[in-house]
N, C-alpha and C. Protein backbone atom coordinates (compact mmCIF):
# COMPACT_ATOMS: atom_id res chain seq x y z
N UNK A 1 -88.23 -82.15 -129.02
CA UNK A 1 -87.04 -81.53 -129.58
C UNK A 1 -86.02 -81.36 -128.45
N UNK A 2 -84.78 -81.91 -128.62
CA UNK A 2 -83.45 -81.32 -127.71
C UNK A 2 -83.35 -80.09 -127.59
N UNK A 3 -82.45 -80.08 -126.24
CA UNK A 3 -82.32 -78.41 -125.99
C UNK A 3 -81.63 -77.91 -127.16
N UNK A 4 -80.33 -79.34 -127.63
CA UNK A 4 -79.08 -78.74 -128.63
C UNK A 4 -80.13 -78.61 -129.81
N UNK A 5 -81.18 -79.39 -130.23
CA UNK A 5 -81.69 -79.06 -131.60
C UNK A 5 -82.50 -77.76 -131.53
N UNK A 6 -83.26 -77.19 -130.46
CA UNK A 6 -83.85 -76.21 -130.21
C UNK A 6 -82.75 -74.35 -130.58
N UNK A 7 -82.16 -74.88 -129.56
CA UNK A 7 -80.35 -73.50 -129.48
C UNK A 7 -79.93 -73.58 -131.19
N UNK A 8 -80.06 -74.62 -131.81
CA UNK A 8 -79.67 -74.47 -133.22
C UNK A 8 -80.42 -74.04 -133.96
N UNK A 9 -81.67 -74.24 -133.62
CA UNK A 9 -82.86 -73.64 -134.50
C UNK A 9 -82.72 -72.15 -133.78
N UNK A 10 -82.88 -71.63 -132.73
CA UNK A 10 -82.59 -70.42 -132.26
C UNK A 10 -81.25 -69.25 -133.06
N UNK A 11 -80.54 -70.17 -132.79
CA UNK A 11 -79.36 -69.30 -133.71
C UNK A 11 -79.48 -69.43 -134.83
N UNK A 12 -80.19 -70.24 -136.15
CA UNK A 12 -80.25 -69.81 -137.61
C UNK A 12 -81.54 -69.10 -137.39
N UNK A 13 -82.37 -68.68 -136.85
CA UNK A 13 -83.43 -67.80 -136.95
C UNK A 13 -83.07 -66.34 -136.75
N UNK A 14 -81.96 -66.23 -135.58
CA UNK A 14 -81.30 -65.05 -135.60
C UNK A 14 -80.14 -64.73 -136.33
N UNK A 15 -79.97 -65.68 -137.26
CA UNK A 15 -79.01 -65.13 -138.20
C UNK A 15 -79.48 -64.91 -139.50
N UNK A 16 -80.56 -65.41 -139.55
CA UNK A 16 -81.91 -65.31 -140.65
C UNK A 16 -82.39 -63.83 -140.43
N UNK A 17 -82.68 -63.81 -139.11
CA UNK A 17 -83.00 -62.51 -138.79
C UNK A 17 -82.09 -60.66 -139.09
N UNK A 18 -81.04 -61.44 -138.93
CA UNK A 18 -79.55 -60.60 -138.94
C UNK A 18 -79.43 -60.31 -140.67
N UNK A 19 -79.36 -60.81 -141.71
CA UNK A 19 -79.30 -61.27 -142.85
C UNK A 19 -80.24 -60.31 -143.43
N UNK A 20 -81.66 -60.62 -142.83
CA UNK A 20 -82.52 -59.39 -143.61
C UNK A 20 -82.69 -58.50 -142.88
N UNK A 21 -81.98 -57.53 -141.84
CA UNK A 21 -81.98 -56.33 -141.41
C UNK A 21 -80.58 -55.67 -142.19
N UNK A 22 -79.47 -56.89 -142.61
CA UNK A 22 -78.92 -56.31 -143.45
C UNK A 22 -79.23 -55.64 -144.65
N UNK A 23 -79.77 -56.78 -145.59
CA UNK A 23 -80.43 -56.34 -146.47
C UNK A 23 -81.41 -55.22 -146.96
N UNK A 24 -82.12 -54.87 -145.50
CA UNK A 24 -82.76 -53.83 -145.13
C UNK A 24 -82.12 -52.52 -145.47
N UNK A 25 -81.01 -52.12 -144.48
CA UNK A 25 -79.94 -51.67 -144.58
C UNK A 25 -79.23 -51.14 -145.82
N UNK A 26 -78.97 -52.49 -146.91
CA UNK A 26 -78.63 -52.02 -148.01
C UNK A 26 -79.47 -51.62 -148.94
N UNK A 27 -80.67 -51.72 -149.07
CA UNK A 27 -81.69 -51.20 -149.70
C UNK A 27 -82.10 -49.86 -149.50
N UNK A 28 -81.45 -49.64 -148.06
CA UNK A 28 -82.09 -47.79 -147.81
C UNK A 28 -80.68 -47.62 -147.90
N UNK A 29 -79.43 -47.43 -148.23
CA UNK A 29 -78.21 -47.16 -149.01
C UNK A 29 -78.51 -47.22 -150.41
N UNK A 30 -79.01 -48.18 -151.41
CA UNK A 30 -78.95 -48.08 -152.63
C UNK A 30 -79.84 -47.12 -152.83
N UNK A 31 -81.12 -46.74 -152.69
CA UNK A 31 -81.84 -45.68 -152.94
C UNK A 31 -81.87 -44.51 -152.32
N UNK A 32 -80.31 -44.22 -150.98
CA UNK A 32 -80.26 -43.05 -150.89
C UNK A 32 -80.66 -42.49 -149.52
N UNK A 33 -81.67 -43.22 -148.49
CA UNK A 33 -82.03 -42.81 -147.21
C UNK A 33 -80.60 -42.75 -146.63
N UNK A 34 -80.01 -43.66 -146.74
CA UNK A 34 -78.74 -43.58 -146.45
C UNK A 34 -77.20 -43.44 -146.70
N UNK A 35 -76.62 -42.35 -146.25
CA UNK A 35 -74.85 -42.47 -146.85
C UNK A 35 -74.62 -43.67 -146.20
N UNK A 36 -72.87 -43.39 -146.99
CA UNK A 36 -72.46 -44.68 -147.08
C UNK A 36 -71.83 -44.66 -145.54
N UNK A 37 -71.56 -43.59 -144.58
CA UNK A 37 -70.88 -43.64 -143.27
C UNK A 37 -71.91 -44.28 -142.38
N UNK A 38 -73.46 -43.72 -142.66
CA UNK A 38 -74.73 -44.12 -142.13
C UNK A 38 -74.76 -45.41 -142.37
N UNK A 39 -74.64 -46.30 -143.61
CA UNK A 39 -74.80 -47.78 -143.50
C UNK A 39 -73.79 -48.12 -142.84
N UNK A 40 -72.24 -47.94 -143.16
CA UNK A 40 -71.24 -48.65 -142.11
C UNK A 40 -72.19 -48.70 -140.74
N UNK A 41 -72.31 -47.83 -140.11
CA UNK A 41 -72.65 -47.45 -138.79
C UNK A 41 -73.93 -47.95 -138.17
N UNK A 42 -74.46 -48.05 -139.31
CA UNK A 42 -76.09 -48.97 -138.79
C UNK A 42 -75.37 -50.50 -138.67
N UNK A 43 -74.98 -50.59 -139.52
CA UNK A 43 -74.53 -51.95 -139.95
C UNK A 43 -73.69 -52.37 -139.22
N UNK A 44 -72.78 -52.00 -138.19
CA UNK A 44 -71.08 -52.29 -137.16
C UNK A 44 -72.39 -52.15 -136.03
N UNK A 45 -73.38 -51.57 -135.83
CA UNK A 45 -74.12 -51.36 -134.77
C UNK A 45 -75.01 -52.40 -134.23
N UNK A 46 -75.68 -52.81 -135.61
CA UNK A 46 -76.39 -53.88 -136.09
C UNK A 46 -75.65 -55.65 -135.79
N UNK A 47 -74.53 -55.21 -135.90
CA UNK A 47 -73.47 -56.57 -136.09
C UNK A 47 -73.30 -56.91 -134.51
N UNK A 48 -72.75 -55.76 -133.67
CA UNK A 48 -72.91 -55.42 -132.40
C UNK A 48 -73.60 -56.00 -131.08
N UNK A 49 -74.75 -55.69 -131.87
CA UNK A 49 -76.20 -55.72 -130.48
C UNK A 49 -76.57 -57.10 -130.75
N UNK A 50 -76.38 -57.51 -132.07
CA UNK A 50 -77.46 -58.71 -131.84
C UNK A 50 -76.19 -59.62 -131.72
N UNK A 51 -74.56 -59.70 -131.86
CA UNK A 51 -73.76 -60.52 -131.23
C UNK A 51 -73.67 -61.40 -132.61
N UNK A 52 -73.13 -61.00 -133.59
CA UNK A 52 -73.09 -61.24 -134.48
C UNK A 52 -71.43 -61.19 -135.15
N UNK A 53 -70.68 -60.85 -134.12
CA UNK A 53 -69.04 -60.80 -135.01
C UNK A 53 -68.35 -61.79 -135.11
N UNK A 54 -68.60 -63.25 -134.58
CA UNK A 54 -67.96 -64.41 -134.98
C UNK A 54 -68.35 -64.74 -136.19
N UNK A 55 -70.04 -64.73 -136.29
CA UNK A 55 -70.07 -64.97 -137.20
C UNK A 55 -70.33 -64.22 -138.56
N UNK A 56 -70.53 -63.20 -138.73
CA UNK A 56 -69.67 -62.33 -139.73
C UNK A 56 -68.59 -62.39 -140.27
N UNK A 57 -67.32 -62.83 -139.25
CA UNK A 57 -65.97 -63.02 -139.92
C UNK A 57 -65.69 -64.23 -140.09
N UNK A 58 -66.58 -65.22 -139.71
CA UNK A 58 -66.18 -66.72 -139.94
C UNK A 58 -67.18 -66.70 -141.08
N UNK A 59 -67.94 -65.88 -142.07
CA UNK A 59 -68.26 -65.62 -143.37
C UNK A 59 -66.96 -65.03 -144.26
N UNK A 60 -66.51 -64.12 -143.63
CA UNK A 60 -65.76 -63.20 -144.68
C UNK A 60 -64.49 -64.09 -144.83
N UNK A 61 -63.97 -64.75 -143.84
CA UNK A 61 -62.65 -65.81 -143.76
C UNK A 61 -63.09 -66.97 -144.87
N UNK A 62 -64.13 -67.64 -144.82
CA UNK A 62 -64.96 -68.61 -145.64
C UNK A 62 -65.02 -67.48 -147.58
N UNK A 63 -64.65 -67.04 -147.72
CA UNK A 63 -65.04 -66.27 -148.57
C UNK A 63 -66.25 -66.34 -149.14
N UNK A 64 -67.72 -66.07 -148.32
CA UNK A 64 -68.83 -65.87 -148.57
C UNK A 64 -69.59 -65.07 -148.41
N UNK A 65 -70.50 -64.83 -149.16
CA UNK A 65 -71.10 -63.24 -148.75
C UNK A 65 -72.65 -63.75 -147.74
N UNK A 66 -72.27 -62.42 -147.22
CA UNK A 66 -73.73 -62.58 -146.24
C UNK A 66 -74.83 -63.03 -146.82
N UNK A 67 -75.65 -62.69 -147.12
CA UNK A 67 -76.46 -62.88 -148.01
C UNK A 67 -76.48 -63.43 -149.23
């Protein structure tokens, strides 16, 4: 495997990864572990650390949802 095919498989695993900690996220919001300031905040935190804001907004520009 190439380094470039390897780094590509690396980055959809962590955006795979990113995707269901969202989901995570919204699941303890819909039933309530969490307000809604608490999900923003997990979630802008979440988006944050793992280096995730290009591509977040090159979703929301695309008009597609995360998940």
């Amino acid at each position: 495997m190439s380094e470039e095919a390897r780094d590509a498989e690396l980055l959809e695993k962590k955006r795979a990864l990113y995707r269901e900690q969202k989901e995570l996220l919204e699941t303890f919001f819909a039933n309530g572990a969490l307000t809604e300031a608490q999900f923003r905040k997990s979630f802008g935190d979440l988006t944050e650390k793992m280096g995730m804001e290009d591509y977040l907004r090159s979703l929301e520009n695309e008009g597609r949802p995360l998940t």
